[in-house]
PDB file of N, CA and C in Angstrom:
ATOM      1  N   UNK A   1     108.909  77.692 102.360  1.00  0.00           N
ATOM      2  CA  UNK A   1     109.527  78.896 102.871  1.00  0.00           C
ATOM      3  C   UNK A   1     108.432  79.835 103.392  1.00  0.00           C
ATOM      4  N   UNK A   2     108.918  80.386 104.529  1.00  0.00           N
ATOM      5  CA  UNK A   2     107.424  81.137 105.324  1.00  0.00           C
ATOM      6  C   UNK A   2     107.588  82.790 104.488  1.00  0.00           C
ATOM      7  N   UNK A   3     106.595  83.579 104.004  1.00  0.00           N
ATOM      8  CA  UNK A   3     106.730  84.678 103.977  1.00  0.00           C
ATOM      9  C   UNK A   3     107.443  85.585 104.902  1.00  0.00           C
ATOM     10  N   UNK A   4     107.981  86.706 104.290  1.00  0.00           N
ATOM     11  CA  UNK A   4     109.303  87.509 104.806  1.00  0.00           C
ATOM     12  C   UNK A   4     108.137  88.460 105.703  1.00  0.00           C
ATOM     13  N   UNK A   5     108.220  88.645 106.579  1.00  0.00           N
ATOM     14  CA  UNK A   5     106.903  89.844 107.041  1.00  0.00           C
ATOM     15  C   UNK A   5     107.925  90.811 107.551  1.00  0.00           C
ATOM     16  N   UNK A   6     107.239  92.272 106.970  1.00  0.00           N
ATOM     17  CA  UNK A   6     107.855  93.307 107.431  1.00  0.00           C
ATOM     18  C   UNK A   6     107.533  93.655 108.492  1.00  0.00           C
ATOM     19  N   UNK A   7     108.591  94.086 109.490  1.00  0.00           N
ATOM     20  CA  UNK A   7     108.452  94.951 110.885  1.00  0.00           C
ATOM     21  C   UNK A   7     108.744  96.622 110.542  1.00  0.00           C
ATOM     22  N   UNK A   8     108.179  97.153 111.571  1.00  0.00           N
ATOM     23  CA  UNK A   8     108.234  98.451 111.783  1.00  0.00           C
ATOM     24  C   UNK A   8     108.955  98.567 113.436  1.00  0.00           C
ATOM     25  N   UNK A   9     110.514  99.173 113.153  1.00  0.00           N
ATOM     26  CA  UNK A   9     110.438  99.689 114.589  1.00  0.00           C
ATOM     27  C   UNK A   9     110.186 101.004 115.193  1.00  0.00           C
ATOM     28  N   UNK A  10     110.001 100.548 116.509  1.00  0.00           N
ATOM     29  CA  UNK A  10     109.248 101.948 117.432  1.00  0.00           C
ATOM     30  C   UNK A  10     110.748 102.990 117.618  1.00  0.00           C
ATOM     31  N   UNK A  11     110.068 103.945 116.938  1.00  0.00           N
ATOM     32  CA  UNK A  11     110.984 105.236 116.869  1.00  0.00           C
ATOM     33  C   UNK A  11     111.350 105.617 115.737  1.00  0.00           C
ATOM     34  N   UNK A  12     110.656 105.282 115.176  1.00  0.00           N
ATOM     35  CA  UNK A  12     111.340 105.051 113.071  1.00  0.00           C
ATOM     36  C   UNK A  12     110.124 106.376 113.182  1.00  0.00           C
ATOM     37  N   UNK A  13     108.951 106.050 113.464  1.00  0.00           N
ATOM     38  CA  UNK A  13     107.838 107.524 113.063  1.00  0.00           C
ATOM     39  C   UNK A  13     107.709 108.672 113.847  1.00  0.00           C
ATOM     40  N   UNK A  14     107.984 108.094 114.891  1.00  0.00           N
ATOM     41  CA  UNK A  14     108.713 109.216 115.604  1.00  0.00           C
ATOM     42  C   UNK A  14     109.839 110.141 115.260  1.00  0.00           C
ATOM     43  N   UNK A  15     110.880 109.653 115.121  1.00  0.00           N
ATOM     44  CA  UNK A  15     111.757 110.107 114.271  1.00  0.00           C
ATOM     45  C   UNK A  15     111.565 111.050 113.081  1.00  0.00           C
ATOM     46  N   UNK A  16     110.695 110.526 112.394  1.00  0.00           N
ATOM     47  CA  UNK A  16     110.353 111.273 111.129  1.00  0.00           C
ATOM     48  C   UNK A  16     109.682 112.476 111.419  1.00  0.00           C
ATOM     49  N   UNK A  17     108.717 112.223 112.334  1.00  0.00           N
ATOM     50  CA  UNK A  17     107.825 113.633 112.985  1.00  0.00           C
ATOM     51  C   UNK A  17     108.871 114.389 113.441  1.00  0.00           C
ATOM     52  N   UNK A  18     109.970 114.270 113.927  1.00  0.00           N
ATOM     53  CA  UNK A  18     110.502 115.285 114.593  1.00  0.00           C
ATOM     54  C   UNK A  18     111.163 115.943 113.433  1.00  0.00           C
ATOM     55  N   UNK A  19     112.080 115.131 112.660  1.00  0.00           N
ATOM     56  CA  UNK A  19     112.773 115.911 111.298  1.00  0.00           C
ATOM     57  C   UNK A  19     111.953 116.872 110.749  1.00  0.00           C
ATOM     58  N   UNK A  20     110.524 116.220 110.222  1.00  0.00           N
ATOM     59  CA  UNK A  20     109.547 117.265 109.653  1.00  0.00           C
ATOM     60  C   UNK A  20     109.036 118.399 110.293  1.00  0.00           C
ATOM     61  N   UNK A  21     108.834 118.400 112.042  1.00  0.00           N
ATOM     62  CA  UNK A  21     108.974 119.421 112.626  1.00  0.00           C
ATOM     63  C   UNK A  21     110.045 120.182 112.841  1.00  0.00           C
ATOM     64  N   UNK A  22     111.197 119.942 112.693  1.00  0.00           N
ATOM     65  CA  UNK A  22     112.910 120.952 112.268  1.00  0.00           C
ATOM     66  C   UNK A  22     112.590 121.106 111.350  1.00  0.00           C
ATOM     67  N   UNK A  23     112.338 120.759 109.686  1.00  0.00           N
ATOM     68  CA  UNK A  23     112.428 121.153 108.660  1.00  0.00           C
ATOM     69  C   UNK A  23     111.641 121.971 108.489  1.00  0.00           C
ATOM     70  N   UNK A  24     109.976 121.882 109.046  1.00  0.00           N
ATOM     71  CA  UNK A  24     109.562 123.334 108.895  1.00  0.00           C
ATOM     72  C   UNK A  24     109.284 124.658 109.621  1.00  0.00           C
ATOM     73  N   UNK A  25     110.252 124.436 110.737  1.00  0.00           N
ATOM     74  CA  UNK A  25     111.085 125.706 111.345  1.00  0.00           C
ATOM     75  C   UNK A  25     112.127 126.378 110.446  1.00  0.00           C
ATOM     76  N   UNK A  26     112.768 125.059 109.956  1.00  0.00           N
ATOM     77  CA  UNK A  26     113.953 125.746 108.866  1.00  0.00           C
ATOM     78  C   UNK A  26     113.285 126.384 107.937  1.00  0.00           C
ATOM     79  N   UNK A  27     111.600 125.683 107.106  1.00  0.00           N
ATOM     80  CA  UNK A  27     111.400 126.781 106.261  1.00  0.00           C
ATOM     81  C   UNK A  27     110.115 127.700 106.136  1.00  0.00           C
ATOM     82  N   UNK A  28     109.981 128.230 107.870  1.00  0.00           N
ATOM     83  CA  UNK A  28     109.843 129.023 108.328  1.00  0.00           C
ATOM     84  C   UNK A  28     107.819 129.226 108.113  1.00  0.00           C
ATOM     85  N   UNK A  29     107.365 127.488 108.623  1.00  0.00           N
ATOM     86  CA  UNK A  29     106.591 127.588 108.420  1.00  0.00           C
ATOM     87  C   UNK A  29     106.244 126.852 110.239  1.00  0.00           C
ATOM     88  N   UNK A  30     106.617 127.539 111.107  1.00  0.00           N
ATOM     89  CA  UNK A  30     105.727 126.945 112.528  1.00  0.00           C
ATOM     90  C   UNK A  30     105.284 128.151 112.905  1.00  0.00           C
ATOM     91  N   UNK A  31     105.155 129.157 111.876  1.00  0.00           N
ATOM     92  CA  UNK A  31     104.217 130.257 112.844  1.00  0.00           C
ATOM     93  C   UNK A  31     102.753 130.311 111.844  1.00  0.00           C
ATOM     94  N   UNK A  32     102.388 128.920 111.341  1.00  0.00           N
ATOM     95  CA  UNK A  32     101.350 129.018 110.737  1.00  0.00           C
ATOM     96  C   UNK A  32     100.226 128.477 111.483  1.00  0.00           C
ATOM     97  N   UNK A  33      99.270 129.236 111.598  1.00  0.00           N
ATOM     98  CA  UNK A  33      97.510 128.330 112.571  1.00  0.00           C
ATOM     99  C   UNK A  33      97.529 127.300 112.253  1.00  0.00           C
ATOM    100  N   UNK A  34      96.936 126.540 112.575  1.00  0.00           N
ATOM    101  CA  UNK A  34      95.820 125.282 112.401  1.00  0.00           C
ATOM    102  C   UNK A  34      95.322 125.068 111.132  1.00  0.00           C
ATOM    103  N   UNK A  35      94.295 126.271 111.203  1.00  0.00           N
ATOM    104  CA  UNK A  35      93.233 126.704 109.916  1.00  0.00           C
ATOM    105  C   UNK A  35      94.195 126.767 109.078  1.00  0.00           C
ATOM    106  N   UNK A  36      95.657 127.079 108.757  1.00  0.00           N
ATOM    107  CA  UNK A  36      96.372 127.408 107.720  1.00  0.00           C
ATOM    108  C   UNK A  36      96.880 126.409 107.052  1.00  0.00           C
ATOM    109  N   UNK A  37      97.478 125.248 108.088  1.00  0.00           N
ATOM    110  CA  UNK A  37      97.921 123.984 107.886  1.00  0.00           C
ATOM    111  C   UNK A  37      96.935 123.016 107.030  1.00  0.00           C
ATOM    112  N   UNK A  38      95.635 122.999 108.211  1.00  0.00           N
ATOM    113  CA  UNK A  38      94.639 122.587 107.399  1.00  0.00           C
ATOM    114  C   UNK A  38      94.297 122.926 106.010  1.00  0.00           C
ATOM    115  N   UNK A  39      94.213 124.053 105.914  1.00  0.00           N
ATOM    116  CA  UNK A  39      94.015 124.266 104.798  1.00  0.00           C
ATOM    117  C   UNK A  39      95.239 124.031 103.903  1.00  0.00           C
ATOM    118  N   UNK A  40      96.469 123.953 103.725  1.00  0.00           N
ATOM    119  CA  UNK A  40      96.940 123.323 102.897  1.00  0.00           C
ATOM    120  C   UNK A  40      97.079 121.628 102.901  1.00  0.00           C
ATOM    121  N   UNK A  41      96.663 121.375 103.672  1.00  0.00           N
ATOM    122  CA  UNK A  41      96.595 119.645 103.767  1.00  0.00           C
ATOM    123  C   UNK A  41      95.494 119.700 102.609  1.00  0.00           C
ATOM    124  N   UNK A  42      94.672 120.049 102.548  1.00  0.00           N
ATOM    125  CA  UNK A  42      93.219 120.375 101.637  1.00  0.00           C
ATOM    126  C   UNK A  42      93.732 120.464 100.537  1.00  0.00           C
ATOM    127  N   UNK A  43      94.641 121.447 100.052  1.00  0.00           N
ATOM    128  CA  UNK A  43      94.685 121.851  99.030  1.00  0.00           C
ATOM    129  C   UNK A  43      95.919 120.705  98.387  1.00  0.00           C
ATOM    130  N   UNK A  44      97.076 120.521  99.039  1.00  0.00           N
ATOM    131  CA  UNK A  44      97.938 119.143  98.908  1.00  0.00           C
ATOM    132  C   UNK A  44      96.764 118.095  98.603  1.00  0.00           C
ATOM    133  N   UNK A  45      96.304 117.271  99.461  1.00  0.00           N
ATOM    134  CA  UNK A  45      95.775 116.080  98.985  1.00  0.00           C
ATOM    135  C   UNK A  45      94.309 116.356  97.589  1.00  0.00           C
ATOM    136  N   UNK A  46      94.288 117.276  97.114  1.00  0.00           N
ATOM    137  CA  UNK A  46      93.472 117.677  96.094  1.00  0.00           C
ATOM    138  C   UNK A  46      94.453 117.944  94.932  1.00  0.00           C
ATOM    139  N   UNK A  47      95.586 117.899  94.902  1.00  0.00           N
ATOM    140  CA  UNK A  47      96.061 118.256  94.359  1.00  0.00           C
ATOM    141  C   UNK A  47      97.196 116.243  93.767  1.00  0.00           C
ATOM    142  N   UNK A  48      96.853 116.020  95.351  1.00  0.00           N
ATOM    143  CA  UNK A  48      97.546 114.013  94.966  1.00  0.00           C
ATOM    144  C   UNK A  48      96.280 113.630  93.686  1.00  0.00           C
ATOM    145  N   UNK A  49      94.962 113.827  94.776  1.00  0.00           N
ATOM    146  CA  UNK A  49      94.223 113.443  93.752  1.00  0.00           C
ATOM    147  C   UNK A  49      94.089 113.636  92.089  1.00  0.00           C
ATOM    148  N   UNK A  50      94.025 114.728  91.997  1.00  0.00           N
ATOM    149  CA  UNK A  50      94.335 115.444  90.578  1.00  0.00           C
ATOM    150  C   UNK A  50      95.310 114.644  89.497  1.00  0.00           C
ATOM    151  N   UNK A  51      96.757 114.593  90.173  1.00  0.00           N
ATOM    152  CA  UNK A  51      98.031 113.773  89.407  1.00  0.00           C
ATOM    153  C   UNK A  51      97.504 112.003  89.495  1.00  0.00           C
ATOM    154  N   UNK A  52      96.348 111.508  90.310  1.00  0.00           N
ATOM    155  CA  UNK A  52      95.599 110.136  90.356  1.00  0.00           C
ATOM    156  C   UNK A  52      94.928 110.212  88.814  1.00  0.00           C
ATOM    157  N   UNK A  53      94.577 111.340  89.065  1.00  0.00           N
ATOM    158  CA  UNK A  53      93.227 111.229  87.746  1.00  0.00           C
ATOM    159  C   UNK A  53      93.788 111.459  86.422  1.00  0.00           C
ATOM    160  N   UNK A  54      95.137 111.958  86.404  1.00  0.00           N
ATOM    161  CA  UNK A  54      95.933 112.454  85.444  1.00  0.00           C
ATOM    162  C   UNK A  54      96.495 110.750  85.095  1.00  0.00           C
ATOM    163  N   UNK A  55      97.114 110.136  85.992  1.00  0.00           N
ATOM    164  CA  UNK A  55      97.949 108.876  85.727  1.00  0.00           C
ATOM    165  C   UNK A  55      96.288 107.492  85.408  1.00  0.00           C
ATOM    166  N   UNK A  56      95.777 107.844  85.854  1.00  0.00           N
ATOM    167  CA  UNK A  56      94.472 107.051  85.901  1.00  0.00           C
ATOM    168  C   UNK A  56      93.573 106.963  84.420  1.00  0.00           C
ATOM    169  N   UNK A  57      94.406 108.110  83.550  1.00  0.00           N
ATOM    170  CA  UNK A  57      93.606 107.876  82.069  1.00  0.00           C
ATOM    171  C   UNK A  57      92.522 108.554  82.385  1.00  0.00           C
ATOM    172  N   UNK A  58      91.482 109.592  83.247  1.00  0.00           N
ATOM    173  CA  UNK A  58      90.156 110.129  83.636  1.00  0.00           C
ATOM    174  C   UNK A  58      90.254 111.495  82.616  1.00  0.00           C
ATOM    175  N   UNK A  59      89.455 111.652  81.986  1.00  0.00           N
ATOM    176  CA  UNK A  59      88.950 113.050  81.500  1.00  0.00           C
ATOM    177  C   UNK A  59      89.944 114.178  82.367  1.00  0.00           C
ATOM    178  N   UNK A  60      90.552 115.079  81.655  1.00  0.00           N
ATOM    179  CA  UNK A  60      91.300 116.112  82.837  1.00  0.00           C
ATOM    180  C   UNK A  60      90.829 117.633  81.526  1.00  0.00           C
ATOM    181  N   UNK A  61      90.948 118.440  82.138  1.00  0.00           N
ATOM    182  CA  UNK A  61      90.803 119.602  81.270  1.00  0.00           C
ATOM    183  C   UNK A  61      91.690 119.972  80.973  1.00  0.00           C
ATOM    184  N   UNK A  62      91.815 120.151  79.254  1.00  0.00           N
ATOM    185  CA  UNK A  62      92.574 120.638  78.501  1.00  0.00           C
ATOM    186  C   UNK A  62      93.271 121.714  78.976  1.00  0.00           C
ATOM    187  N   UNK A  63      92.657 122.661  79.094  1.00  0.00           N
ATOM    188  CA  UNK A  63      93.148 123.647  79.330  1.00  0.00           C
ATOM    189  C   UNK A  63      94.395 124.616  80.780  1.00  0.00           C
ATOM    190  N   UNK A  64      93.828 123.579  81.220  1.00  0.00           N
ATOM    191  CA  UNK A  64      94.610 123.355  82.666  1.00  0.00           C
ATOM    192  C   UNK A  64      96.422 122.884  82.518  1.00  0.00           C
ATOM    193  N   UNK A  65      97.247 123.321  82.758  1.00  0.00           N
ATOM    194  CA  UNK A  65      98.544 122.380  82.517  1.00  0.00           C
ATOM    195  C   UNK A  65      98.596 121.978  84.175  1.00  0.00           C
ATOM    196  N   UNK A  66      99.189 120.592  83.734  1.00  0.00           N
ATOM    197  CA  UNK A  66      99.290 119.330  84.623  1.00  0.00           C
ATOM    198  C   UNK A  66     100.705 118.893  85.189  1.00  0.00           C
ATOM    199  N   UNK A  67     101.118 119.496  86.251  1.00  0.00           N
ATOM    200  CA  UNK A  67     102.468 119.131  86.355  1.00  0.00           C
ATOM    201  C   UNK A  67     102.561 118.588  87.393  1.00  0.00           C
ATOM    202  N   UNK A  68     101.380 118.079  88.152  1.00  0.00           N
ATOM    203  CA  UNK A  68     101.371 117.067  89.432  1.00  0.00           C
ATOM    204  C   UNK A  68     102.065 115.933  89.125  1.00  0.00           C
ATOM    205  N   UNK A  69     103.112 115.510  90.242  1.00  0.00           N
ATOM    206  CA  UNK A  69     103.480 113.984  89.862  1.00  0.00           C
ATOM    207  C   UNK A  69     102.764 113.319  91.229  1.00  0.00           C
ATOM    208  N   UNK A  70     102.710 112.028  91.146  1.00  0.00           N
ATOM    209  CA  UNK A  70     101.532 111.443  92.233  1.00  0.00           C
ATOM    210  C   UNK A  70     102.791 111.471  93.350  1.00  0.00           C
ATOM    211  N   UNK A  71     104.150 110.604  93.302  1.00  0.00           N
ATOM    212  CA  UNK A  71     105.088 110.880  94.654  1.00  0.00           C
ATOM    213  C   UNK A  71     105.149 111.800  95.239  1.00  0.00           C
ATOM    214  N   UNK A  72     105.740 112.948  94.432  1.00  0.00           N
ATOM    215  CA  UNK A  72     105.687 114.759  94.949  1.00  0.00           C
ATOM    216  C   UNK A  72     104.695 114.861  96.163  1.00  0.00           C
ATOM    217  N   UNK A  73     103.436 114.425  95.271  1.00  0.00           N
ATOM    218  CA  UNK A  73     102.203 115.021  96.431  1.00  0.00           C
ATOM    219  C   UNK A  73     101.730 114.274  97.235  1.00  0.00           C
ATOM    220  N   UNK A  74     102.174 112.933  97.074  1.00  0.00           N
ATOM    221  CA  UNK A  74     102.319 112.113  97.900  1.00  0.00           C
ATOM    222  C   UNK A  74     103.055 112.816  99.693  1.00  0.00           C
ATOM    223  N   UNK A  75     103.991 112.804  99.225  1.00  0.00           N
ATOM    224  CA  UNK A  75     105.503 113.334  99.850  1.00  0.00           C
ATOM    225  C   UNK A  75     104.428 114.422 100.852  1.00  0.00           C
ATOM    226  N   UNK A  76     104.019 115.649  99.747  1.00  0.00           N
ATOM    227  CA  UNK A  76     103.643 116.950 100.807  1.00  0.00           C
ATOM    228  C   UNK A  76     102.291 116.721 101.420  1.00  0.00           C
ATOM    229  N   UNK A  77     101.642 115.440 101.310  1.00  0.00           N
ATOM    230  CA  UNK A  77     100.839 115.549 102.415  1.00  0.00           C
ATOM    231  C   UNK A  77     100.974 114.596 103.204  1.00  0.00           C
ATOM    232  N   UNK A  78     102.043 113.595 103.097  1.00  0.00           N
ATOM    233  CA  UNK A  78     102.458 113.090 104.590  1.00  0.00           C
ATOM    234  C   UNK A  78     103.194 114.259 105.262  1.00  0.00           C
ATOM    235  N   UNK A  79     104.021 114.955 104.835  1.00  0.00           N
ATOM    236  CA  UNK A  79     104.912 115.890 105.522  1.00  0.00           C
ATOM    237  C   UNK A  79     103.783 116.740 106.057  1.00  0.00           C
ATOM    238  N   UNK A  80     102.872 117.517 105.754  1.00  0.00           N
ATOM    239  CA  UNK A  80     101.807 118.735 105.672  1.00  0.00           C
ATOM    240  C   UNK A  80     101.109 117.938 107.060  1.00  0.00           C
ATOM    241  N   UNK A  81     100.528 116.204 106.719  1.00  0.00           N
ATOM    242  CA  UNK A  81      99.730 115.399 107.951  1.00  0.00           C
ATOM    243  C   UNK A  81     100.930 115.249 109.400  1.00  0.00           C
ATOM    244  N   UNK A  82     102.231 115.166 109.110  1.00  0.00           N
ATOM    245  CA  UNK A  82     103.141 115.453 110.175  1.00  0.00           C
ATOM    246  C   UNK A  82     102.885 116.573 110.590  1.00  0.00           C
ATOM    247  N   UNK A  83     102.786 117.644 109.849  1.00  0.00           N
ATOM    248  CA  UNK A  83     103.089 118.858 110.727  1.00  0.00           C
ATOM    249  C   UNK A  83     101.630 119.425 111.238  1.00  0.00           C
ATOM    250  N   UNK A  84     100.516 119.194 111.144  1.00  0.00           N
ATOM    251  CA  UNK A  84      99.270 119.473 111.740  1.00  0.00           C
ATOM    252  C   UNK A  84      99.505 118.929 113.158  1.00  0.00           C
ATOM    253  N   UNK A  85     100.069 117.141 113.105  1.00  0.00           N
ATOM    254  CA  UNK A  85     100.150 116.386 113.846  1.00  0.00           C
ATOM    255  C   UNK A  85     100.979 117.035 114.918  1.00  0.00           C
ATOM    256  N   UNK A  86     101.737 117.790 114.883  1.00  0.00           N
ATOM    257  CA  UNK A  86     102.596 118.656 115.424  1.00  0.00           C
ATOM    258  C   UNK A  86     102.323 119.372 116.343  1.00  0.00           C
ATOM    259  N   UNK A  87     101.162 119.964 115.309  1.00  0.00           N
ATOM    260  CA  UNK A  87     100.979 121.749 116.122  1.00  0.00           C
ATOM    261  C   UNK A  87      99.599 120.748 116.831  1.00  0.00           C
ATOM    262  N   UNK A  88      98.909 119.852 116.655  1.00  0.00           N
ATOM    263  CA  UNK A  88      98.254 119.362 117.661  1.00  0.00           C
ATOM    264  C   UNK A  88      98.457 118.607 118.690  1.00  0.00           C
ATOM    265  N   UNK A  89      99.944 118.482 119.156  1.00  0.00           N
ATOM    266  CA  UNK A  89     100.423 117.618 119.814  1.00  0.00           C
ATOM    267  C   UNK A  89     100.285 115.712 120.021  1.00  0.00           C
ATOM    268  N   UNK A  90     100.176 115.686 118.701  1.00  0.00           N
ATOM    269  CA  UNK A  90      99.600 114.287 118.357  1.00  0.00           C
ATOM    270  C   UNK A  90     100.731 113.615 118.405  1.00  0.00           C
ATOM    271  N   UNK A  91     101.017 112.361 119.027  1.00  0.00           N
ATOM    272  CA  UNK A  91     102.296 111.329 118.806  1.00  0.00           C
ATOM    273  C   UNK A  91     101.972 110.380 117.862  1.00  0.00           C
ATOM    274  N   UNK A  92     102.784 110.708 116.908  1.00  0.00           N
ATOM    275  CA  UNK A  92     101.910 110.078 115.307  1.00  0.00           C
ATOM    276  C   UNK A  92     102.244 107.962 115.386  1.00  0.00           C
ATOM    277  N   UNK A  93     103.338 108.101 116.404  1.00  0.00           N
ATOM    278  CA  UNK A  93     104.090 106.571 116.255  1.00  0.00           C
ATOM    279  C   UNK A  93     103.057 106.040 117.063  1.00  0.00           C
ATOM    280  N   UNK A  94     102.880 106.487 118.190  1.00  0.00           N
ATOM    281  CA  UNK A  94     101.931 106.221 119.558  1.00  0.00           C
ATOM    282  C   UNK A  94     100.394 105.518 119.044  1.00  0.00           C
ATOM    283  N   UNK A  95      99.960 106.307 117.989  1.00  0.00           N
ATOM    284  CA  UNK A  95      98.652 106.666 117.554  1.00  0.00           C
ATOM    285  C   UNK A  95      98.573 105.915 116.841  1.00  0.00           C
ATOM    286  N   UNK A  96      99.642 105.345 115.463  1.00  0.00           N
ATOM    287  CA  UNK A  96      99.625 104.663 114.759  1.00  0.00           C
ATOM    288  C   UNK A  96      99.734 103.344 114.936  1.00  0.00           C
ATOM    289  N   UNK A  97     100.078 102.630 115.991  1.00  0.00           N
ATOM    290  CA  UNK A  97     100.725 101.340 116.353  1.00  0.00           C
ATOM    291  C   UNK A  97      99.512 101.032 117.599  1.00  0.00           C
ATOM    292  N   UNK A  98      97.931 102.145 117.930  1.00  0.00           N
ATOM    293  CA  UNK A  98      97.330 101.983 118.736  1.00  0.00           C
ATOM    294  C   UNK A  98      96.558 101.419 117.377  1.00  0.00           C
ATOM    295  N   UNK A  99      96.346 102.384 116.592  1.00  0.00           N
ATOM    296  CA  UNK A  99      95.193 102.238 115.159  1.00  0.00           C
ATOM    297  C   UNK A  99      95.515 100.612 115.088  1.00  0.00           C
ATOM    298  N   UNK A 100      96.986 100.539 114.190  1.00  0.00           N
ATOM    299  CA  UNK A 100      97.121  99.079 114.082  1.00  0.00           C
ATOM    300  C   UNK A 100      96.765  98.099 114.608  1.00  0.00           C
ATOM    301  N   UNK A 101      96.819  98.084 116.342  1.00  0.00           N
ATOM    302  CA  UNK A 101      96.032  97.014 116.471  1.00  0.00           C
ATOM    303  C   UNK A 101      94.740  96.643 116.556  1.00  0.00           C
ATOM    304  N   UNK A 102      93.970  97.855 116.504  1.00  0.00           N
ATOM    305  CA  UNK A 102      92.662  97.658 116.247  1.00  0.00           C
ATOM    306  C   UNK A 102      92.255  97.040 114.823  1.00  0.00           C
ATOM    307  N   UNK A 103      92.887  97.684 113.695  1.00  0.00           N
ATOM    308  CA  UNK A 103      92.705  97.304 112.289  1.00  0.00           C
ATOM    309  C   UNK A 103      93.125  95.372 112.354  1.00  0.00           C
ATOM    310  N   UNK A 104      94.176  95.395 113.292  1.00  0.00           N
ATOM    311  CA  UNK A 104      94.842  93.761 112.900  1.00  0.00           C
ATOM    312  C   UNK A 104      93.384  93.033 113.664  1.00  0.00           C
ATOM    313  N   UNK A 105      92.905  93.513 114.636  1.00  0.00           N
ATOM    314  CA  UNK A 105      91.487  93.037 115.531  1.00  0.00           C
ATOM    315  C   UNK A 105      90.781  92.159 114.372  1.00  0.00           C
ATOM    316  N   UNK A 106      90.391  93.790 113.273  1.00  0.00           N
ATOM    317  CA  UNK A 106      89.090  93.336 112.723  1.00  0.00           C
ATOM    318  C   UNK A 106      88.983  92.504 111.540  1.00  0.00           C
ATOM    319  N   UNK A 107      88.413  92.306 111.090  1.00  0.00           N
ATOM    320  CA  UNK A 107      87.989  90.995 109.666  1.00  0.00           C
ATOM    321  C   UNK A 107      87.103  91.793 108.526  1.00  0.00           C
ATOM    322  N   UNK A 108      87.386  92.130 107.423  1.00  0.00           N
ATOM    323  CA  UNK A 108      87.433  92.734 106.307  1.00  0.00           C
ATOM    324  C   UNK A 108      87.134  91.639 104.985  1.00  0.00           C
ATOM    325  N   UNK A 109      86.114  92.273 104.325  1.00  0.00           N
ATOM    326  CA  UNK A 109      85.653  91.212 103.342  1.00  0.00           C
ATOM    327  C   UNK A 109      84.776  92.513 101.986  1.00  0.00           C
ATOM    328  N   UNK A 110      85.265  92.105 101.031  1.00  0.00           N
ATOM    329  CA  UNK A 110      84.865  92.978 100.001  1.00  0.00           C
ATOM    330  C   UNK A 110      83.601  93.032  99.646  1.00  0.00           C
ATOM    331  N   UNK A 111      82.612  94.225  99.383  1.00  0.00           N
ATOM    332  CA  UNK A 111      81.282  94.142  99.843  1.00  0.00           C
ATOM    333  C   UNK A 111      80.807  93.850  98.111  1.00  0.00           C
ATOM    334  N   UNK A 112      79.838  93.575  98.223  1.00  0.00           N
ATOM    335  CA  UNK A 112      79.247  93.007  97.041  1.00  0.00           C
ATOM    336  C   UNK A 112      79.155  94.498  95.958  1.00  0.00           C
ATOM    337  N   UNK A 113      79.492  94.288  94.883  1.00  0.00           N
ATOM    338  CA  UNK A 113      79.154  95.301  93.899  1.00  0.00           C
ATOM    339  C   UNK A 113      77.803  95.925  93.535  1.00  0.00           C
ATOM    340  N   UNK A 114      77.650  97.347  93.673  1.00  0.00           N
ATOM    341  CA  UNK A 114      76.317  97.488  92.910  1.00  0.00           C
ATOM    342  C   UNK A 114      76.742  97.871  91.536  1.00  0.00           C
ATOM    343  N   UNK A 115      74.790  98.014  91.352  1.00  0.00           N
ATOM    344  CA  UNK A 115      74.501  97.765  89.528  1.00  0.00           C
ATOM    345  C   UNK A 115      75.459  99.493  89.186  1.00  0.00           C
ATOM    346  N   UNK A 116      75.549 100.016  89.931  1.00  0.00           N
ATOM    347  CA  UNK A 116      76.419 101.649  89.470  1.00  0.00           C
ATOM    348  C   UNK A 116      77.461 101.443  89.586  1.00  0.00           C
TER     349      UNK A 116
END
């Protein structure tokens, strides 16, 4: 039996970019800069990381309460990377399915471990 291989169709990410650009008109976040966006993309994916290190068993500080879940922040920085993508006029489907075939191009091999 041949493996099931998943497809992606064209307009599925497209699609999604546009919802996420209505949704944050609806919540009244397209009059934010660049620098603003950015900067919460920053602070979102620091914050995925964080709920990584939390689920990962890593040293976390006590004192800190921890209410990151890794999906949640998952979630707000694809949505947060849509909407930069937005205000920069980026076609995220376009871009992504150009990336892909470069990545399918190349040949990938796990690099030898160091002594650290």
């Amino acid at each position: 039996m041949k493996p099931y291989k998943i497809t992606l169709k064209k307009g599925t990410i497209r699609h999604l970019q546009k919802y996420i650009a209505q949704k944050c008109k609806e919540w009244n976040f397209e009059d934010e800069t660049l620098h603003e966006k950015l900067l919460l993309l920053t602070e979102e994916v620091g914050e995925l990381i964080h709920a990584c290190r939390k689920i990962s068993g890593m040293n976390l500080d006590t004192k800190r309460k921890t209410t990151a879940q890794v999906e949640e922040e998952m979630a707000d920085v694809i949505m947060i990377s849509f909407d930069v993508a937005d205000k920069l006029g980026v076609d995220i489907e376009k871009e992504f399915f150009k990336k892909s075939k470069i990545i399918d191009e190349r040949k990938y091999k796990r690099a030898t471990k160091s002594k650290y």
